[in-house]
Protein backbone atom coordinates (compact mmCIF):
# COMPACT_ATOMS: atom_id res chain seq x y z
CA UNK A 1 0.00 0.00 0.00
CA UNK A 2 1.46 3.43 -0.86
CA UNK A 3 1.44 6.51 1.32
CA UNK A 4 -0.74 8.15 -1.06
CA UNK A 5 -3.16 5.42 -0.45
CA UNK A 6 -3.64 6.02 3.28
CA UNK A 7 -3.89 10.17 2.64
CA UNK A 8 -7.03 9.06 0.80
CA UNK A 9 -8.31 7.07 3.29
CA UNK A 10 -7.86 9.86 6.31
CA UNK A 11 -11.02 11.73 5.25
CA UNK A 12 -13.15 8.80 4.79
CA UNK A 13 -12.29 7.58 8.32
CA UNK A 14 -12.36 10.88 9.87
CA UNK A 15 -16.35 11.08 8.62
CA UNK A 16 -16.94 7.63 10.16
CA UNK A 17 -15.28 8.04 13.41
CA UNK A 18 -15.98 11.83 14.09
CA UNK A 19 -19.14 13.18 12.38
CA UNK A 20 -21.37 9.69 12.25
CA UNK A 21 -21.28 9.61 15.96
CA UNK A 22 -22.30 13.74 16.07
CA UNK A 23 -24.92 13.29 13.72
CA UNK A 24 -26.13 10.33 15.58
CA UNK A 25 -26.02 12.64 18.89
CA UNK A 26 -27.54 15.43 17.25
CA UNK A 27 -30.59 12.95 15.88
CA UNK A 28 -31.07 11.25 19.37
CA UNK A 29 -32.18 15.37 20.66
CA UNK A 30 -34.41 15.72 17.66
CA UNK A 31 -38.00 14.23 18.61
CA UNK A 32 -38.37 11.52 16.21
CA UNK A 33 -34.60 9.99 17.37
CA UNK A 34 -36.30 10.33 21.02
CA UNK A 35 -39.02 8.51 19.76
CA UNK A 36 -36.39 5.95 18.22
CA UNK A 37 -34.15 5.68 20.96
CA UNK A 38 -37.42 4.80 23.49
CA UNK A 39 -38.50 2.22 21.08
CA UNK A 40 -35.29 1.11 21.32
CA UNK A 41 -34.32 0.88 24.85
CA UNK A 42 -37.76 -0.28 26.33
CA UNK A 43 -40.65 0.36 24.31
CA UNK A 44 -40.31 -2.15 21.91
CA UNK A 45 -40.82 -5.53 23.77
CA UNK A 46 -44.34 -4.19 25.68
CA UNK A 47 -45.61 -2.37 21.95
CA UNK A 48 -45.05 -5.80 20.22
CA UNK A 49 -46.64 -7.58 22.79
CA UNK A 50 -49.56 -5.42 22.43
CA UNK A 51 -49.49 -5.54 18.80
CA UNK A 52 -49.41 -9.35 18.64
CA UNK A 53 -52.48 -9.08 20.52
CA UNK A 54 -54.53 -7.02 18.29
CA UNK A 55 -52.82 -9.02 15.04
CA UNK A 56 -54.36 -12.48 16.95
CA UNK A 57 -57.81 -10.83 17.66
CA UNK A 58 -58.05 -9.71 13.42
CA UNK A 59 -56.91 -12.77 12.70
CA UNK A 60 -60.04 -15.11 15.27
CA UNK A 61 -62.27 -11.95 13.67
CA UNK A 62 -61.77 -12.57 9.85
CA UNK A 63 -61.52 -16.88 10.78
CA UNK A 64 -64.97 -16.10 11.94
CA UNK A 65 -66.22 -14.02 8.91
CA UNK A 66 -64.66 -16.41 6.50
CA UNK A 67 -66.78 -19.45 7.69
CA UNK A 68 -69.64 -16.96 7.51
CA UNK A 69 -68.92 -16.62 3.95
CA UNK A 70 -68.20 -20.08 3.69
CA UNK A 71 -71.51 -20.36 4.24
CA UNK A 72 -73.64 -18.16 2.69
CA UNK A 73 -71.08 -19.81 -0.56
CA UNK A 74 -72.72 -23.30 0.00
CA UNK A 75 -76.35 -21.52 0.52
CA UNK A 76 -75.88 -19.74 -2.68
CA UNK A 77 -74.60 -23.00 -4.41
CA UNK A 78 -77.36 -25.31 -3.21
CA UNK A 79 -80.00 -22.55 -4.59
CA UNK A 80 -78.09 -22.81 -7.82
CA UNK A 81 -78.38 -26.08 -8.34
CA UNK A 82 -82.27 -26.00 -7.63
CA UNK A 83 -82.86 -23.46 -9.90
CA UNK A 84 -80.71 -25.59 -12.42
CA UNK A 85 -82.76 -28.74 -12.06
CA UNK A 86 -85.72 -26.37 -11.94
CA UNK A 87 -84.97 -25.16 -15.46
CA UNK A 88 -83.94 -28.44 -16.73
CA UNK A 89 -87.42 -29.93 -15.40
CA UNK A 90 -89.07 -26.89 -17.06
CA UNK A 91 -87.27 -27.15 -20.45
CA UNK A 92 -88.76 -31.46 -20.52
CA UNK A 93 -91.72 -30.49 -19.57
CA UNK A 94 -92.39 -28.04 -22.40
CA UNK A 95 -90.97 -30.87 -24.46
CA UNK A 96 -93.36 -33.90 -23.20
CA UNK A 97 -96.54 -32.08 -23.92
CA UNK A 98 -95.58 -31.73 -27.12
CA UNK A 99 -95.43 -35.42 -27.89
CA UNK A 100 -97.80 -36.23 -26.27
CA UNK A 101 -100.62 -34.09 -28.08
CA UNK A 102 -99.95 -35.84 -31.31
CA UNK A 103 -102.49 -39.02 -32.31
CA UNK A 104 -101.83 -42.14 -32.18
């Protein structure tokens, strides 16, 4: 590695080492990095806990409304199929009368 390989790298380490951790200071005062830094340091375990909570109670509530819909589906299937036979019946029994006005 050549001297003028390590003047190159003095500015780059410099940024990491001496303004990443001010800027990361400077954030944590800012409202949203004290908002960060709470979920961070304690928040976060008792907000997921809540939040698995409420994802388990959606998830019971649209269980529930899916074998309502289930359901209604096999109501709504069941009436199709009488109306189908219905219309079939219809349809032969247009057809009978027909043969059976003609003489024999």
């Amino acid at each position: 590695m050549h001297p003028g390989d390590l003047a190159l790298l003095i500015p780059i380490i410099s940024i990491v080492l001496v303004i990443g951790p001010l800027s990361a200071l400077a954030f944590s005062h800012t409202p949203i990095g004290r908002a960060f830094v709470k979920r961070l340091s304690s928040g976060a375990k008792a907000g997921s806990d809540d939040r698995l909570v409420e994802l388990q109670d959606e998830i019971e509530r649209l269980r529930e409304e899916l074998t309502h819909q289930d359901g209604r589906f096999d109501e709504l299937h069941d009436r199709l199929d009488f109306a189908e036979r219905l219309l079939a019946r219809g349809s032969q029994a247009v057809a009978e009368p027909e043969r059976e006005a003609t003489p024999v």
